[in-house]
Protein backbone atom coordinates (compact mmCIF):
# COMPACT_ATOMS: atom_id res chain seq x y z
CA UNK A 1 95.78 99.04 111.91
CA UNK A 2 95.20 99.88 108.72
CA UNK A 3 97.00 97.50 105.40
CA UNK A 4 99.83 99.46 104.08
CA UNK A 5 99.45 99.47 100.96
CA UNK A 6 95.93 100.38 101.20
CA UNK A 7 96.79 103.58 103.39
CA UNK A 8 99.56 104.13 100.42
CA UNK A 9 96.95 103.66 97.78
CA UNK A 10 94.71 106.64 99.71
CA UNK A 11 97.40 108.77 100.31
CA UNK A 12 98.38 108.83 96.55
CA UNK A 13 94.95 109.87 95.45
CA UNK A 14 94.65 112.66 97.36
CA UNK A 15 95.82 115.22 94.66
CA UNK A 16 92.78 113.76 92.71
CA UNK A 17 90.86 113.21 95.55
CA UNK A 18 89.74 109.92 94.12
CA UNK A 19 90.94 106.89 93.61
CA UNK A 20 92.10 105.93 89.89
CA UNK A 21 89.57 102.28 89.29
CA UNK A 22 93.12 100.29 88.29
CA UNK A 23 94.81 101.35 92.22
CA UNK A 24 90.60 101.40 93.64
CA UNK A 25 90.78 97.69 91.89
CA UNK A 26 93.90 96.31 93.70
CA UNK A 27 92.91 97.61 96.84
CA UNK A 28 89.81 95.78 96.92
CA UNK A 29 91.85 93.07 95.97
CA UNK A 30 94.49 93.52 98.69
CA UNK A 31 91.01 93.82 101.45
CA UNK A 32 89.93 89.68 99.51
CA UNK A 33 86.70 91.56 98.17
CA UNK A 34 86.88 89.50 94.03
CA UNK A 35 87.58 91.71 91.22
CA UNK A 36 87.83 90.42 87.23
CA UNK A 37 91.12 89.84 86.19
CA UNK A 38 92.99 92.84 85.13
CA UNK A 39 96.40 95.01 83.87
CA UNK A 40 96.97 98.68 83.98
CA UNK A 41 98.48 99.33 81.10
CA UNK A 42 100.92 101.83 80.13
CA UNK A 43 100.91 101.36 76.52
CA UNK A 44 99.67 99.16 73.67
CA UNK A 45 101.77 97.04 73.81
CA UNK A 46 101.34 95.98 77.41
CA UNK A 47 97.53 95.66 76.62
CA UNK A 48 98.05 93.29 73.53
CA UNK A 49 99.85 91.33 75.86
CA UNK A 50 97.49 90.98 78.44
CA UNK A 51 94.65 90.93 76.38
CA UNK A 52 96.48 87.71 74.80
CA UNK A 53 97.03 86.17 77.75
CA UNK A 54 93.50 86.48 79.58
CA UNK A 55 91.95 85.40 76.13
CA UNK A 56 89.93 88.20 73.74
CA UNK A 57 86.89 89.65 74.36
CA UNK A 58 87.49 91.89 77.15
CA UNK A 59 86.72 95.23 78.57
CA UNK A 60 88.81 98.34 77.88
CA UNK A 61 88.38 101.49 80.10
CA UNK A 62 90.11 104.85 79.89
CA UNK A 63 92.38 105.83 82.60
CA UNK A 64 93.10 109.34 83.71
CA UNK A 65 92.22 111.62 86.35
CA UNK A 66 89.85 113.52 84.80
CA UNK A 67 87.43 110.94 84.22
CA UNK A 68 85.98 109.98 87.02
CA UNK A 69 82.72 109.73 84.92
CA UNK A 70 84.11 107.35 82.39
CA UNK A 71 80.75 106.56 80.50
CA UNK A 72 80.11 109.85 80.17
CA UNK A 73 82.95 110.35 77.34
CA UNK A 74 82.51 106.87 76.00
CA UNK A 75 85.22 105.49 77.88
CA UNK A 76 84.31 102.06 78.71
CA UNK A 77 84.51 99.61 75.62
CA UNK A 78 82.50 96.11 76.53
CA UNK A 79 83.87 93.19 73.75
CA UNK A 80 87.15 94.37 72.92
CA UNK A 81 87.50 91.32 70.30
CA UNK A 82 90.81 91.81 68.96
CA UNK A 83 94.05 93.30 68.42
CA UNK A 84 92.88 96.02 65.90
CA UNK A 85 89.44 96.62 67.77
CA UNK A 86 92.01 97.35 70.70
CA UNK A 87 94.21 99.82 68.69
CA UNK A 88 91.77 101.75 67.75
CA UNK A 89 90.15 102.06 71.45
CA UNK A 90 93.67 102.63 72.63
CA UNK A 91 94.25 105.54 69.72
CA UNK A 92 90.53 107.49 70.54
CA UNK A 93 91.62 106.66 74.57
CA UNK A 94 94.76 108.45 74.04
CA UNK A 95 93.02 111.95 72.82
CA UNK A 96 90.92 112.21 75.76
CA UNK A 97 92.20 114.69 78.39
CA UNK A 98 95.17 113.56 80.48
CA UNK A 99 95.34 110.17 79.47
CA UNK A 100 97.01 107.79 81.70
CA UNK A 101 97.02 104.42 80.33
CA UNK A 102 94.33 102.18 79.77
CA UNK A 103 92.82 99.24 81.87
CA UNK A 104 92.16 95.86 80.28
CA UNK A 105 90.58 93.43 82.19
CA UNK A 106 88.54 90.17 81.59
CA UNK A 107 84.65 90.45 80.84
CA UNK A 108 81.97 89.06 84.15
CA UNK A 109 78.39 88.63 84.04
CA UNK A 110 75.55 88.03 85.57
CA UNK A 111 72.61 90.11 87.32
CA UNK A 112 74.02 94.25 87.91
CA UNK A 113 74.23 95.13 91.75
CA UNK A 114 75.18 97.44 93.49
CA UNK A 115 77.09 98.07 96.44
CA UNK A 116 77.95 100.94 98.09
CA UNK A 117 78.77 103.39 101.89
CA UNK A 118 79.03 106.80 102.53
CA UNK A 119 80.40 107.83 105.94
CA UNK A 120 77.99 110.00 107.34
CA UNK A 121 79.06 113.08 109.75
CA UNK A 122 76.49 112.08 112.08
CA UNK A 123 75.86 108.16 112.26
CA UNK A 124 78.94 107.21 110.75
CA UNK A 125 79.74 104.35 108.19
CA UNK A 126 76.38 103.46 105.70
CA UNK A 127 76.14 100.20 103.24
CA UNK A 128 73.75 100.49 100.61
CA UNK A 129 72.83 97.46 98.38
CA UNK A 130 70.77 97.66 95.45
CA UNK A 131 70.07 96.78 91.83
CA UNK A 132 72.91 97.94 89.98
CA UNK A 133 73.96 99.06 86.40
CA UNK A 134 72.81 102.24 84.25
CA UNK A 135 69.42 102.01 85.81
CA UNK A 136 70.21 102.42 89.54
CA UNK A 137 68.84 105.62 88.98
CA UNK A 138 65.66 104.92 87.16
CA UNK A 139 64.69 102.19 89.69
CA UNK A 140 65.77 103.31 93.05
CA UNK A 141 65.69 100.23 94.35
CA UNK A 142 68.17 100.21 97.29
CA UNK A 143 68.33 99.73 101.17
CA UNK A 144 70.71 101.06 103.86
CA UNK A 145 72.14 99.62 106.79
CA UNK A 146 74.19 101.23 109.19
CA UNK A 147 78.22 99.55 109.65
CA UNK A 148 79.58 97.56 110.73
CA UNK A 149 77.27 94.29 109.01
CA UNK A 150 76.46 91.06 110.52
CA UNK A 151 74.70 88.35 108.43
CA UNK A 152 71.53 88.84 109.61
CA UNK A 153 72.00 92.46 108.20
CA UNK A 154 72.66 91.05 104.66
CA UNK A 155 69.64 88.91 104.91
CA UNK A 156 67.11 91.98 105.71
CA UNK A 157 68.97 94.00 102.89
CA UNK A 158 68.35 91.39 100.63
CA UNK A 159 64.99 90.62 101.51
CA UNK A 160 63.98 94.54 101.72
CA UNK A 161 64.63 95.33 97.85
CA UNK A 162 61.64 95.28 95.70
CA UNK A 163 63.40 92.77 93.37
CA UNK A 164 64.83 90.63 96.07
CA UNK A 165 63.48 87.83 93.63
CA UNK A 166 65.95 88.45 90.82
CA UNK A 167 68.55 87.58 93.68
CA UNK A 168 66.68 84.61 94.71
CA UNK A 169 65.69 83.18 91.34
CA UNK A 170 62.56 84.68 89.07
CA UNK A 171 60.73 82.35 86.45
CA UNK A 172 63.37 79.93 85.65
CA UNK A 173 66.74 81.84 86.46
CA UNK A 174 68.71 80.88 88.80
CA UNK A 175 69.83 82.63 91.90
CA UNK A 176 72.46 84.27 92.21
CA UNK A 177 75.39 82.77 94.94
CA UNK A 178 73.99 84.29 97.86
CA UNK A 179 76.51 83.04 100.01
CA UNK A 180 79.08 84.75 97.50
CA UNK A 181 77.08 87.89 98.11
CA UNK A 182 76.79 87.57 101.92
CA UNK A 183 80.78 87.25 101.85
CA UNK A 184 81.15 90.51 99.79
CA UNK A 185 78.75 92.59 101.75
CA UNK A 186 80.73 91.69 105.12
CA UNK A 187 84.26 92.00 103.71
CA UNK A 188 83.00 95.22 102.14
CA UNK A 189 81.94 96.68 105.47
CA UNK A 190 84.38 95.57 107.13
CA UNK A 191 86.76 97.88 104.45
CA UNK A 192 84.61 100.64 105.44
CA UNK A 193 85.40 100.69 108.61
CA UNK A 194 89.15 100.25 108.69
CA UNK A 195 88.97 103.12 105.79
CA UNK A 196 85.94 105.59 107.11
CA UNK A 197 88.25 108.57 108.63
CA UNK A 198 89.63 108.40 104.97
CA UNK A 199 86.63 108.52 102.59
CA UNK A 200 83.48 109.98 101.69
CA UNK A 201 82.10 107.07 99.52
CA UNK A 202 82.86 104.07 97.64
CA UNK A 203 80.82 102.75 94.74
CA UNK A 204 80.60 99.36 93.10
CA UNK A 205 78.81 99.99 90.41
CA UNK A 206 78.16 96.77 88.89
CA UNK A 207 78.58 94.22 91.41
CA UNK A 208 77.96 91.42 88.52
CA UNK A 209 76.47 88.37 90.48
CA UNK A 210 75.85 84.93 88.68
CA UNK A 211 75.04 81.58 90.96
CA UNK A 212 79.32 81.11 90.79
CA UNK A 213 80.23 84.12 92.38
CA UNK A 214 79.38 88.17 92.52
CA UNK A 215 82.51 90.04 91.33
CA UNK A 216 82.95 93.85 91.63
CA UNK A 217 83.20 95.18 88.07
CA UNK A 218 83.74 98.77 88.59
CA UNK A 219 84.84 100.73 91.47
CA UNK A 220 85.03 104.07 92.40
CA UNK A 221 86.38 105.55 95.82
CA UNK A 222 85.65 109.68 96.63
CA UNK A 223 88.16 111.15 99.51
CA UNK A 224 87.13 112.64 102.11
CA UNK A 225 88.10 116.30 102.22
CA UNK A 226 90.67 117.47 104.47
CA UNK A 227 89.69 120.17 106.69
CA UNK A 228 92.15 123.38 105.71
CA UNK A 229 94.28 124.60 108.96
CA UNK A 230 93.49 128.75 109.49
C-alpha cells in the first residue's frame, strides 16, 4: 500500500500536474532515496534563517507552478554566499510569474548523473541511468532497464554507458560510491513501482555522485493524465 503522505503529496499536484521540487524533494525523502539538506521557504526571512543555520554558500531555486523549467528563466542560483546575495535572488525570484516561495538548500558535488523512469503504456515501469547535468542532451549517453531492478541490473546499466569509467575512476579520480549508487537505483525503482498508476515520469536531474555518497539534487515528477469520463 502506498505511504500516505506520498499518495497526499500526488494528489495535491494534480491541479499542476507536477510535482512542486520542495513536496517532489520530501517525498523522495519520505521513500529513504538522499536528498541535500533543504527549507521551503515562505519568505526571506525564513531563508536567512536557514541559510544561517546550514552554513552559506548554498543553492537558491524559484518556486512556483509555472516553472517547471526553472533554468530556463534563470531560476536556479548555485553559491548563494550571503545575506544580501540572497535578498537580491529572493527580490528578482519574487517578479517571476506566480511566485511561491523559494527553496534553499545546501550545495552537493561530485560527477552529474542522471536518473530517471517513464511508465510506458505497453511494458510498464522504465529506469534510465545516464550522465547527467546540462549535457544529457548533447551526450546521450544513457541505458534503460525495464522495473522492477535487481543488482545485477545496476551492474549492466553501469557497465553499458559509454563513460562507465567516470563512475569507476578515470586517470586519477576516484570512483564514485558505487554501492551508494546501487542503493539509489533500487530504492528508486522500487518508488516507481509503488507510484507507476500515478505518474508519467520522474527525473533526477543531477544525481551528484562523489566516492561518499550520490545525492539527488534536483527532482522533477510529471502526472500521469487522468482519463476524462464521457
Amino acid at each position: 500500500m502506498m505511504n500516505q503522505e506520498i499518495t497526499r503529496i500526488l494528489s495535491s499536484a494534480e491541479k499542476t500536474g507536477w510535482v512542486l521540487e520542495p513536496e517532489a524533494k520530501r517525498l523522495l525523502k519520505i521513500a529513504g532515496l538522499p536528498v541535500p539538506n533543504f527549507l521551503w521557504a515562505k519568505t526571506l526571512e525564513q531563508a536567512s534563517a536557514f541559510a544561517e543555520r546550514i552554513g552559506y554558500p548554498v543553492t537558491a531555486k524559484i518556486v512556483s507552478p509555472k516553472a517547471i523549467h526553472k533554468s530556463d528563466i534563470n531560476g536556479v542560483v548555485v553559491g548563494t554566499k550571503d545575506y544580501a546575495s540572497l535578498k537580491e535572488t529572493h527580490k528578482r525570484f519574487q517578479n517571476l510569474e506566480e511566485f511561491s516561495g523559494i527553496l534553499i538548500e545546501e550545495i552537493v558535488s561530485g560527477l552529474e548523473m542522471i536518473i530517471g523512469a517513464k511508465t510506458d503504456y505497453q511494458f510498464g515501469p522504465v529506469i534510465l541511468l545516464g550522465i547527467g547535468g546540462t549535457g544529457v542532451e548533447i551526450y546521450q549517453d544513457t541505458v534503460l532497464r525495464m522495473a522492477p531492478l535487481m543488482e545485477k541490473d545496476v551492474v549492466s546499466m553501469i557497465r553499458g554507458l559509454k563513460a562507465h569509467q567516470l563512475i569507476e575512476g578515470y586517470r586519477g579520480h576516484p570512483p564514485v560510491d558505487i554501492k551508494a549508487l546501487t542503493r539509489l537505483l533500487l530504492d528508486f525503482s522500487g518508488l516507481v513501482m509503488e507510484i507507476s498508476d500515478n505518474i508519467e515520469s520522474i527525473d533526477l536531474n543531477p544525481v551528484m555522485c562523489s566516492s561518499d555518497n550520490c545525492i539527488v539534487a534536483d527532482a522533477r515528477i510529471i502526472l500521469r493524465k487522468k482519463e476524462s469520463k464521457n
